[in-house]
C-alpha atoms as a PDB file:
ATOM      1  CA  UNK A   1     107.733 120.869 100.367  1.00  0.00           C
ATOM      2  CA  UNK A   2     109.282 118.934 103.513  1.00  0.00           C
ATOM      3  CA  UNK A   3     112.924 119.408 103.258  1.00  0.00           C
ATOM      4  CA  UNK A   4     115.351 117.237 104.501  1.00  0.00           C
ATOM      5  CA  UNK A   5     118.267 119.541 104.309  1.00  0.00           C
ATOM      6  CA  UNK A   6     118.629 122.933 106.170  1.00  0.00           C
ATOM      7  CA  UNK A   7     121.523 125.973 106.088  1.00  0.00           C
ATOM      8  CA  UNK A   8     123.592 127.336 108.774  1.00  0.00           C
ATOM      9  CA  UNK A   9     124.523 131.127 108.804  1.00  0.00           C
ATOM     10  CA  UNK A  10     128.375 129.952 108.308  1.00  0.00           C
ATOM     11  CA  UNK A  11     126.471 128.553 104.694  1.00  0.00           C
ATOM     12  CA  UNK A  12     126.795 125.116 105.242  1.00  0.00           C
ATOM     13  CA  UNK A  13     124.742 122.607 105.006  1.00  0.00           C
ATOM     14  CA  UNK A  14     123.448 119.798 106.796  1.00  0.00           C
ATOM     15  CA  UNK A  15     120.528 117.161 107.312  1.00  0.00           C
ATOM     16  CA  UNK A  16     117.704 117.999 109.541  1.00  0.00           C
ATOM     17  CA  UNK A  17     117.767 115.668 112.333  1.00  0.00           C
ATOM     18  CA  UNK A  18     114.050 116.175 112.988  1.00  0.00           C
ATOM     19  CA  UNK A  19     113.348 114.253 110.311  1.00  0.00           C
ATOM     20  CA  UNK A  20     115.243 111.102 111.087  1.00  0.00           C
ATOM     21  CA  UNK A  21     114.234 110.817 115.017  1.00  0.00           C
ATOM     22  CA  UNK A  22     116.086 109.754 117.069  1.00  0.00           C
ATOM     23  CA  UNK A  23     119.011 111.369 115.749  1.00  0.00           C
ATOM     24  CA  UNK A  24     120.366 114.221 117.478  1.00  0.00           C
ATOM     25  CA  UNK A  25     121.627 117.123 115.464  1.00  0.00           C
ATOM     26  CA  UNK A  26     124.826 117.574 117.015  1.00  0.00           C
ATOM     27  CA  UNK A  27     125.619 114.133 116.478  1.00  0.00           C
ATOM     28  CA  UNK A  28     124.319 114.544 112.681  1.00  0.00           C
ATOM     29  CA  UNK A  29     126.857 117.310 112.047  1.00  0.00           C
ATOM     30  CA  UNK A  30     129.591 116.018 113.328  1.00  0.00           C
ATOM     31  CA  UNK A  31     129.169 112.838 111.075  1.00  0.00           C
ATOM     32  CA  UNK A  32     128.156 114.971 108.006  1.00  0.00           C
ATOM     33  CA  UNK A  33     131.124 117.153 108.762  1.00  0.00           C
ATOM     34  CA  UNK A  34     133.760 114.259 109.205  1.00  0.00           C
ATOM     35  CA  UNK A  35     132.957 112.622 105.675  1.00  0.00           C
ATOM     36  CA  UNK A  36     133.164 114.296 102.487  1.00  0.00           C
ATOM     37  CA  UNK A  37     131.327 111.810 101.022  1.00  0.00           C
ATOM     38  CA  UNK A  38     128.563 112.404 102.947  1.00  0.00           C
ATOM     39  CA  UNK A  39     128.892 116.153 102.937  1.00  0.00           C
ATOM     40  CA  UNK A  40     128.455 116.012  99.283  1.00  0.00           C
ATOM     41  CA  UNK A  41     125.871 113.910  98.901  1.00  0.00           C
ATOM     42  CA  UNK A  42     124.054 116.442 101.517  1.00  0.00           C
ATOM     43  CA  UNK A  43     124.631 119.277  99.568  1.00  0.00           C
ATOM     44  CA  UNK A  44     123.735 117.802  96.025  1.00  0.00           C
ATOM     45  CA  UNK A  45     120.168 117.526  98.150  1.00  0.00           C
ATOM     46  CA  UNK A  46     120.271 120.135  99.166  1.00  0.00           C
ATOM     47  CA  UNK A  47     120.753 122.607  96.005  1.00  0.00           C
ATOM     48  CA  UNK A  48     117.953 120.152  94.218  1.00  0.00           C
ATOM     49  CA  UNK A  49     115.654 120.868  97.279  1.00  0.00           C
ATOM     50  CA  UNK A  50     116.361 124.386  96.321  1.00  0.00           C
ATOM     51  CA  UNK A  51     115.495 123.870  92.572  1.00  0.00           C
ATOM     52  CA  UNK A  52     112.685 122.650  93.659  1.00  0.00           C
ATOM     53  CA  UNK A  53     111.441 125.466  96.199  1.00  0.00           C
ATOM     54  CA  UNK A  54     111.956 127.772  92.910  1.00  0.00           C
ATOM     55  CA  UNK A  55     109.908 125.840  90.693  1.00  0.00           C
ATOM     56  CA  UNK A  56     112.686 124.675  88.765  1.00  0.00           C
ATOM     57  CA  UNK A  57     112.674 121.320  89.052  1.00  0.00           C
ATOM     58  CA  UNK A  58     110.293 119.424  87.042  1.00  0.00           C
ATOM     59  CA  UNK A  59     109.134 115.656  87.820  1.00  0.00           C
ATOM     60  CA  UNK A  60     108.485 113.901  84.532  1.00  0.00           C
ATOM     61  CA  UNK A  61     105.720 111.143  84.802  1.00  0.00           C
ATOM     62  CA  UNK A  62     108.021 109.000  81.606  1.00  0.00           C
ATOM     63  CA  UNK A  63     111.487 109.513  80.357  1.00  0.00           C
ATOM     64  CA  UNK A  64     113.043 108.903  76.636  1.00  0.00           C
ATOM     65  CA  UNK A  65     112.993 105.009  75.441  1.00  0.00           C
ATOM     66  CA  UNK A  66     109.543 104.421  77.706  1.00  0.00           C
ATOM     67  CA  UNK A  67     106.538 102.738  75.873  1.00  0.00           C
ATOM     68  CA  UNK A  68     103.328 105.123  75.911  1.00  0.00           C
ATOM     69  CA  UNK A  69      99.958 103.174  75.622  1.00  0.00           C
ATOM     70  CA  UNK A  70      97.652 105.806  74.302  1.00  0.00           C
ATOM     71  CA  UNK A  71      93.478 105.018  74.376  1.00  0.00           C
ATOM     72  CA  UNK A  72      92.096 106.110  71.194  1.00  0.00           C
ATOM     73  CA  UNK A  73      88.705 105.404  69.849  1.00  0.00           C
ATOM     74  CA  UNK A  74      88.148 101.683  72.130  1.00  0.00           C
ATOM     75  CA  UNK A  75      91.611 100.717  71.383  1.00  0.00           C
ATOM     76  CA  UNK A  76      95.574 100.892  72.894  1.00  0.00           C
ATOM     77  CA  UNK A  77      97.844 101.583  70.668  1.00  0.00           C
ATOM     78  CA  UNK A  78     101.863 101.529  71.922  1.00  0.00           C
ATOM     79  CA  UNK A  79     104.596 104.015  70.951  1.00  0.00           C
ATOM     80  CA  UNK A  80     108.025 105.116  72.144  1.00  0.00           C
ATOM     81  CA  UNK A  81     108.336 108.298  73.751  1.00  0.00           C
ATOM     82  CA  UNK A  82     111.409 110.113  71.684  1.00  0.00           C
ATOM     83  CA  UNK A  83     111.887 113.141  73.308  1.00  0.00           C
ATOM     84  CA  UNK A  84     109.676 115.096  76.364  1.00  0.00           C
ATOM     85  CA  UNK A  85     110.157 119.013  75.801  1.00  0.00           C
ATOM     86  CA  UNK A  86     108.517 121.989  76.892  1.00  0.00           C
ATOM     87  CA  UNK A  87     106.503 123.580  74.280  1.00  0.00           C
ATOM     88  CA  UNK A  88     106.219 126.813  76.490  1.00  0.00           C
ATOM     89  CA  UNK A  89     102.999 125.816  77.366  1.00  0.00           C
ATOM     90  CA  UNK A  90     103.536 123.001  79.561  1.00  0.00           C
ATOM     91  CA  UNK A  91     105.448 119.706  78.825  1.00  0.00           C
ATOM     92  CA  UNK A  92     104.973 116.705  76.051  1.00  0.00           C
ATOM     93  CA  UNK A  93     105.872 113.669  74.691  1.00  0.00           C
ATOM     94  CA  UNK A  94     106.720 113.032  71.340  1.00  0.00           C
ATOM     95  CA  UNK A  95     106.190 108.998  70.486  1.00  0.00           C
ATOM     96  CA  UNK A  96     107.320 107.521  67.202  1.00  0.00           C
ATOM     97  CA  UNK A  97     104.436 107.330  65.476  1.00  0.00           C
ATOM     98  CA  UNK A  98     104.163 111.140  65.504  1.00  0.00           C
ATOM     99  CA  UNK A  99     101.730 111.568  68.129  1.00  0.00           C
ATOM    100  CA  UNK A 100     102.384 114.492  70.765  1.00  0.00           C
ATOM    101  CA  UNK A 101     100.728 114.019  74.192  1.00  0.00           C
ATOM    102  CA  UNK A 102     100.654 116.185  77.045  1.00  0.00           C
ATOM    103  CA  UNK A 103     102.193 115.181  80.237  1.00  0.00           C
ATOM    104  CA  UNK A 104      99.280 116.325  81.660  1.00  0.00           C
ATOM    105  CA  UNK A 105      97.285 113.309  80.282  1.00  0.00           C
ATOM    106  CA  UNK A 106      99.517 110.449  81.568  1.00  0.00           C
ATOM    107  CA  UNK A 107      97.056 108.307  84.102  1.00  0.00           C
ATOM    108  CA  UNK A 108      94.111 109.725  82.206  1.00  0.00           C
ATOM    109  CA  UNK A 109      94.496 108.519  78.670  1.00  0.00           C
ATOM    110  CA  UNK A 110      98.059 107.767  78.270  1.00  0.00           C
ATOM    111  CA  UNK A 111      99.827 105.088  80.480  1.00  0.00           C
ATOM    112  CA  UNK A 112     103.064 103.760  81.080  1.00  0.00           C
ATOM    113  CA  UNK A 113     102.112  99.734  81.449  1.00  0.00           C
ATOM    114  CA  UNK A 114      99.811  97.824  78.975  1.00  0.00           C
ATOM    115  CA  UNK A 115      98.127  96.814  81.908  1.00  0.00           C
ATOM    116  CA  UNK A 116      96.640  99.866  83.466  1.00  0.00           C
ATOM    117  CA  UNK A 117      95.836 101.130  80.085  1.00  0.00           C
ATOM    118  CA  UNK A 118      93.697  98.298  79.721  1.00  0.00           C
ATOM    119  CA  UNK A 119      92.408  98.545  82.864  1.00  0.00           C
ATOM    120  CA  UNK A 120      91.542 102.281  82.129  1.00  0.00           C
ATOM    121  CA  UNK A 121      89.849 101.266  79.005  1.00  0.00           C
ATOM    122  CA  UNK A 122      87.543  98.917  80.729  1.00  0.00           C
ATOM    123  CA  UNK A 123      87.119 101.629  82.736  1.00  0.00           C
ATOM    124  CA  UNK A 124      85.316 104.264  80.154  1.00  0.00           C
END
């Protein structure tokens, strides 16, 4: 992971200015340290770069209310993801038509737009 944020000793923390050249550091502190706002915002990114250095963070590929377009036997058929949960082994979607996919197969037989699940089905 390429973090944006780093720690001081003292435990605060701060953006890394060698990631947004030409900003010097010193300069970046001082502005970071002069806003709460900002100092917030910073450390928000911070504790979710931390989340996910631990492996806690977890990027879904759909979220609740999202149309899945599922290839099955030459055909798409649409359904509305209800819930994603972690089965223990690895994460899924439940649609409304009682269907539960892995996450894992989203871009390989599930899809997110009508149109690239088409285009996959063309495809086979």
């Amino acid at each position: 992971m390429n973090r944006l944020t780093k720690q001081y000793g003292n435990g605060n923390w701060t953006l890394d200015a060698s990631k947004f050249p030409p900003i010097d550091q010193t300069v970046l502190d001082s502005e970071i340290r002069n806003s709460e706002p900002i100092r917030a915002a910073v450390e928000r990114l911070a504790e979710y770069e931390d989340a996910e250095e631990r492996g806690q963070l977890v990027h879904l590929p759909c979220k609740v209310g999202d149309t899945a377009y599922r290839i099955l036997a030459g055909m798409v058929l649409p359904s509305v993801i209800l819930m994603v949960a972690d089965k223990g082994n690895g994460y899924f979607a439940f649609l409304e038509d009682g269907m539960v996919v892995s996450l894992c197969d989203f871009g390989k037989s599930v899809f997110l737009t009508l149109e690239t699940a088409q285009q996959a089905l063309k495809g086979e």
